[in-house]
N, C-alpha and C. Protein backbone atom coordinates (compact mmCIF):
# COMPACT_ATOMS: atom_id res chain seq x y z
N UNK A 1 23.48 16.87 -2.86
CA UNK A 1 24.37 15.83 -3.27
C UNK A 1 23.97 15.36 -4.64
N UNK A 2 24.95 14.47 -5.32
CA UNK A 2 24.49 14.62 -6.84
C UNK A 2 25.23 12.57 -6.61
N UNK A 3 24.74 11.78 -7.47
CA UNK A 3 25.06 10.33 -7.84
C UNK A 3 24.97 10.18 -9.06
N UNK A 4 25.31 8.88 -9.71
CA UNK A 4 24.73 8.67 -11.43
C UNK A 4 24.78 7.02 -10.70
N UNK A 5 23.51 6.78 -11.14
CA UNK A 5 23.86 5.29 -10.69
C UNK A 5 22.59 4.85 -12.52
N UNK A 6 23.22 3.17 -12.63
CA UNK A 6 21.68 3.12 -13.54
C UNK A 6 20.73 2.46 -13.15
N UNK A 7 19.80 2.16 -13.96
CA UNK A 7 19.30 2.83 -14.57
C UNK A 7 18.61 4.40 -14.73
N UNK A 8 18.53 4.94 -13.41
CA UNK A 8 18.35 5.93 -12.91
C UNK A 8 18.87 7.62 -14.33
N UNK A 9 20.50 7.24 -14.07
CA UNK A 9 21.29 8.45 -14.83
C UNK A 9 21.31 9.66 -13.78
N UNK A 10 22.04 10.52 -13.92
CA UNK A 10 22.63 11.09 -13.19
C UNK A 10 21.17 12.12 -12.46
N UNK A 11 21.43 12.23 -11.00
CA UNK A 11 20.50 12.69 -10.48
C UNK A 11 21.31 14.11 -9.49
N UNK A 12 20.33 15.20 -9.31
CA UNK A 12 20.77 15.75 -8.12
C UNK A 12 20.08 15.99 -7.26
N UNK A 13 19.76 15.88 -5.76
CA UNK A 13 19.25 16.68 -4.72
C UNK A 13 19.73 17.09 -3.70
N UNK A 14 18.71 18.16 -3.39
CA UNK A 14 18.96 19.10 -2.78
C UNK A 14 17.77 18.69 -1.71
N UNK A 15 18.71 18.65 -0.04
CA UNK A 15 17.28 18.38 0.91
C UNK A 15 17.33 19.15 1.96
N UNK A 16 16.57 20.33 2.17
CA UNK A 16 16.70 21.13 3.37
C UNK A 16 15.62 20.78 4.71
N UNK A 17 16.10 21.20 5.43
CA UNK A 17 14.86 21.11 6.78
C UNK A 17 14.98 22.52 7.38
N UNK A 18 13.58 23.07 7.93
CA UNK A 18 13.01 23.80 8.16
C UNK A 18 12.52 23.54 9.83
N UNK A 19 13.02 23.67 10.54
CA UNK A 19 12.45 23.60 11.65
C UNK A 19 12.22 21.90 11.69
N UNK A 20 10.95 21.68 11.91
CA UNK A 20 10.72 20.02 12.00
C UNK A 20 10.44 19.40 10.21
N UNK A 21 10.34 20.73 9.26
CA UNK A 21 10.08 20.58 7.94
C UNK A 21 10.51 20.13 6.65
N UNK A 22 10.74 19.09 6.03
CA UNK A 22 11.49 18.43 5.14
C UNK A 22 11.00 19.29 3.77
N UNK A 23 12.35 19.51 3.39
CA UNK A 23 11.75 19.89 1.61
C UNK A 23 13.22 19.30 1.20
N UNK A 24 12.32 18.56 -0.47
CA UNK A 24 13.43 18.20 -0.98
C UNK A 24 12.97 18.41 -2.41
N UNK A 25 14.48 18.49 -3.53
CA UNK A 25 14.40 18.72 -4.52
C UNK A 25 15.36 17.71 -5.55
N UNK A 26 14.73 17.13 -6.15
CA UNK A 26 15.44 16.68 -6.84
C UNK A 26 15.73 16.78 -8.53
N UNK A 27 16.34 16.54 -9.54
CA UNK A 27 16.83 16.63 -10.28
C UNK A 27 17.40 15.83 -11.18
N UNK A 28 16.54 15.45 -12.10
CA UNK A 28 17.09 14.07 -12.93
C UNK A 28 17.49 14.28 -14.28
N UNK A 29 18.92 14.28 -14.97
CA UNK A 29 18.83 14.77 -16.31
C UNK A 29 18.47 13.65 -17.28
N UNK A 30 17.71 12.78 -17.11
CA UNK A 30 17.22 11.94 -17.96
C UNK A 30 15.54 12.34 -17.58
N UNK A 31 15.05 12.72 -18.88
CA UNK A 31 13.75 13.48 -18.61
C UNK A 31 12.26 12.31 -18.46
N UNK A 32 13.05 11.17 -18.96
CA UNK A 32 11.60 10.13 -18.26
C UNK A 32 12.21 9.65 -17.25
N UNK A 33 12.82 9.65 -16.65
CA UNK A 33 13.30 9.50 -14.95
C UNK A 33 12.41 10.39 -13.85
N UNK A 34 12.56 11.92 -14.40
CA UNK A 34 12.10 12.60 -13.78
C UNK A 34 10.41 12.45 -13.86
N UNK A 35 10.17 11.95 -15.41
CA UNK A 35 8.40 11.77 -15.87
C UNK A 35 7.85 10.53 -14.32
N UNK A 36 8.56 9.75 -14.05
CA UNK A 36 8.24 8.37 -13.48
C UNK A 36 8.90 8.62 -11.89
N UNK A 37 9.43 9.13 -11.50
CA UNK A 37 9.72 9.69 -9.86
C UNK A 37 8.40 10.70 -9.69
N UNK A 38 8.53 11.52 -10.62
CA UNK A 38 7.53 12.88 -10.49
C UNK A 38 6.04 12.28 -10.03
N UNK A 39 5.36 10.92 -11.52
CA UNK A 39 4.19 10.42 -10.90
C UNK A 39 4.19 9.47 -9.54
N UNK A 40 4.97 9.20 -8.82
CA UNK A 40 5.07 8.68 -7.53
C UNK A 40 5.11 9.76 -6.28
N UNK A 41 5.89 11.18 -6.69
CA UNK A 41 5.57 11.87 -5.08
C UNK A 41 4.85 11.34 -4.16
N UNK A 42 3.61 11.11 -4.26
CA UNK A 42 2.98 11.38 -3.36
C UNK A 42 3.50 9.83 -2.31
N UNK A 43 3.56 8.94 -3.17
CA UNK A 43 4.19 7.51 -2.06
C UNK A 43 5.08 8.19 -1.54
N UNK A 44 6.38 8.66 -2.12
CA UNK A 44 7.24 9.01 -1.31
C UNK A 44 7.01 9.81 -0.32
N UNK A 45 6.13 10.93 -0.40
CA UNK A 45 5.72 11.76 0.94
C UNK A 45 4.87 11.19 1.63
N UNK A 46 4.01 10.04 0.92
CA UNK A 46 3.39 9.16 2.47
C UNK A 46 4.29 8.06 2.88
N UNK A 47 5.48 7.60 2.44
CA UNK A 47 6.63 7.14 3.11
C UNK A 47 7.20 7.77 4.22
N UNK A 48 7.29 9.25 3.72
CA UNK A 48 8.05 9.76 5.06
C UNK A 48 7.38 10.19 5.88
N UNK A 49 6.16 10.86 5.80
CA UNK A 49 5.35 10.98 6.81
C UNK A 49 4.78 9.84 7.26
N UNK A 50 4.45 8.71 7.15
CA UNK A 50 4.39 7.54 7.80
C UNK A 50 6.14 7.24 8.51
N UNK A 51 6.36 7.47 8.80
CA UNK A 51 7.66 7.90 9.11
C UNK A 51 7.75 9.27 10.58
N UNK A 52 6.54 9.59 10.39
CA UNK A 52 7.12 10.99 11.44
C UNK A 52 7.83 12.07 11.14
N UNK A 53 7.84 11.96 9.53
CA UNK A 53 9.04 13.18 9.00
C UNK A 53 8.10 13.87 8.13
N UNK A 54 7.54 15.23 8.78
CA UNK A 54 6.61 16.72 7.74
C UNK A 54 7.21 16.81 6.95
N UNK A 55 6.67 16.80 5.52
CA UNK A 55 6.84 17.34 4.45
C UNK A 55 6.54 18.37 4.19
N UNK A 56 7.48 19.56 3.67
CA UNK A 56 7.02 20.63 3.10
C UNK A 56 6.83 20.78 1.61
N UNK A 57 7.83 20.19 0.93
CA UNK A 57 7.51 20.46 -0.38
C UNK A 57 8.34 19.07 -0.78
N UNK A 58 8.21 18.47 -2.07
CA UNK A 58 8.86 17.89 -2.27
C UNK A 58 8.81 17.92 -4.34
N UNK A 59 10.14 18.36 -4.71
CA UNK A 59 10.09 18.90 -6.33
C UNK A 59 10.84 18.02 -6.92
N UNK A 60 10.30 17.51 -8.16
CA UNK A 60 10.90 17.12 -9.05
C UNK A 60 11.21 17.87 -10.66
N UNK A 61 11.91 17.78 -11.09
CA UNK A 61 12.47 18.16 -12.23
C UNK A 61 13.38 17.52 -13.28
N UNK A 62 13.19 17.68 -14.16
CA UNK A 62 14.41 17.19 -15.62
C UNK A 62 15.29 18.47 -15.84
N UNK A 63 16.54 17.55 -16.09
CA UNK A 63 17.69 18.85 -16.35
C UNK A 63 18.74 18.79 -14.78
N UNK A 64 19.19 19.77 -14.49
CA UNK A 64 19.98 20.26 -13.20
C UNK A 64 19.67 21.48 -12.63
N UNK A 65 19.83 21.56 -11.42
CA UNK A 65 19.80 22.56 -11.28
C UNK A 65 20.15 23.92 -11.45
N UNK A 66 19.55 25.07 -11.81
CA UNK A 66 20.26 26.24 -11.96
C UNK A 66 21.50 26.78 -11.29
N UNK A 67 22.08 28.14 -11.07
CA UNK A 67 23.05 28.37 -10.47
C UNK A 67 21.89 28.77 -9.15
N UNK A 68 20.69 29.63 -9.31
CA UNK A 68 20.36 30.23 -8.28
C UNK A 68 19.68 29.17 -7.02
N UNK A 69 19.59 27.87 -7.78
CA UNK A 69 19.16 27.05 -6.86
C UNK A 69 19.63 26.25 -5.92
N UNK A 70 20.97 26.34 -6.03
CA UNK A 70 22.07 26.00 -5.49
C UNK A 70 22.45 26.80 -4.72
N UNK A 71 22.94 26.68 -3.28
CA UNK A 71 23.01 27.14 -1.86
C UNK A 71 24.44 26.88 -1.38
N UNK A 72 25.03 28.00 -1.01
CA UNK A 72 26.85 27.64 -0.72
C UNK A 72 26.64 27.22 0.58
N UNK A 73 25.82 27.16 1.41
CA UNK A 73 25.53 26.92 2.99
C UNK A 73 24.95 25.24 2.73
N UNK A 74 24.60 24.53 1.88
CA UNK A 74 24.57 23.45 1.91
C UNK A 74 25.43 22.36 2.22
N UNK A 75 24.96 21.16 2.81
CA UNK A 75 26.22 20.22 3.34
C UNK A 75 27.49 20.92 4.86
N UNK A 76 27.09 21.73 5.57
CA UNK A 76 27.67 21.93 6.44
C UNK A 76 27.44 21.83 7.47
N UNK A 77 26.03 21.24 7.82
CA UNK A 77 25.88 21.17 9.13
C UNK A 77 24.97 19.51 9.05
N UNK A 78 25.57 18.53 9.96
CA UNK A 78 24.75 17.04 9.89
C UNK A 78 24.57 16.55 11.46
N UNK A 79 23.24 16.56 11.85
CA UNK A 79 23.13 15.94 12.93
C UNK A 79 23.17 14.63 13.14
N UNK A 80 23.88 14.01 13.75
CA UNK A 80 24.06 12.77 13.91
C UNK A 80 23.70 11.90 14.85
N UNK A 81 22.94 12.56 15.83
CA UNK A 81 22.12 12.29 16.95
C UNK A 81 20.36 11.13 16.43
N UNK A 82 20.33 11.27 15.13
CA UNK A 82 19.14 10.62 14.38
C UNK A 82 19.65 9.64 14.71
């Protein structure tokens, strides 16, 4: 999913699960957005694992995503049972 909110500027991620496994990717085209999310990971992955939710990877980046990183099987399946 992609937003632009501010101060932020336009962001995209991408969040898959793996079995019980969270990976997420995100994507900020404002490149000190991405400088200042990037030095926090690690809160955010002890957010969610304080939480009960495994992290597998969790990426940050400046720019958008490529074409190859982008998945046509994304957004089609939402459990709603959470």
């Amino acid at each position: 999913f992609a937003l632009d909110v501010e101060p932020i500027g336009p962001v995209t991620a991408q969040i898959g699960l793996s079995g019980e496994h969270l990976s997420i990717g995100l994507w900020f085209e404002r490149p000190e957005m991405a400088f200042r999310l990037a030095s926090s990971v690690g809160e955010l992955r002890g957010a969610l694992e304080a939480a009960d939710i495994p992290v597998e990877a969790i990426r940050v980046a400046a720019g958008r995503p490529s074409e190859t990183q982008k998945t046509t099987s994304s957004g089609r399946f939402v459990d709603v049972s959470l």
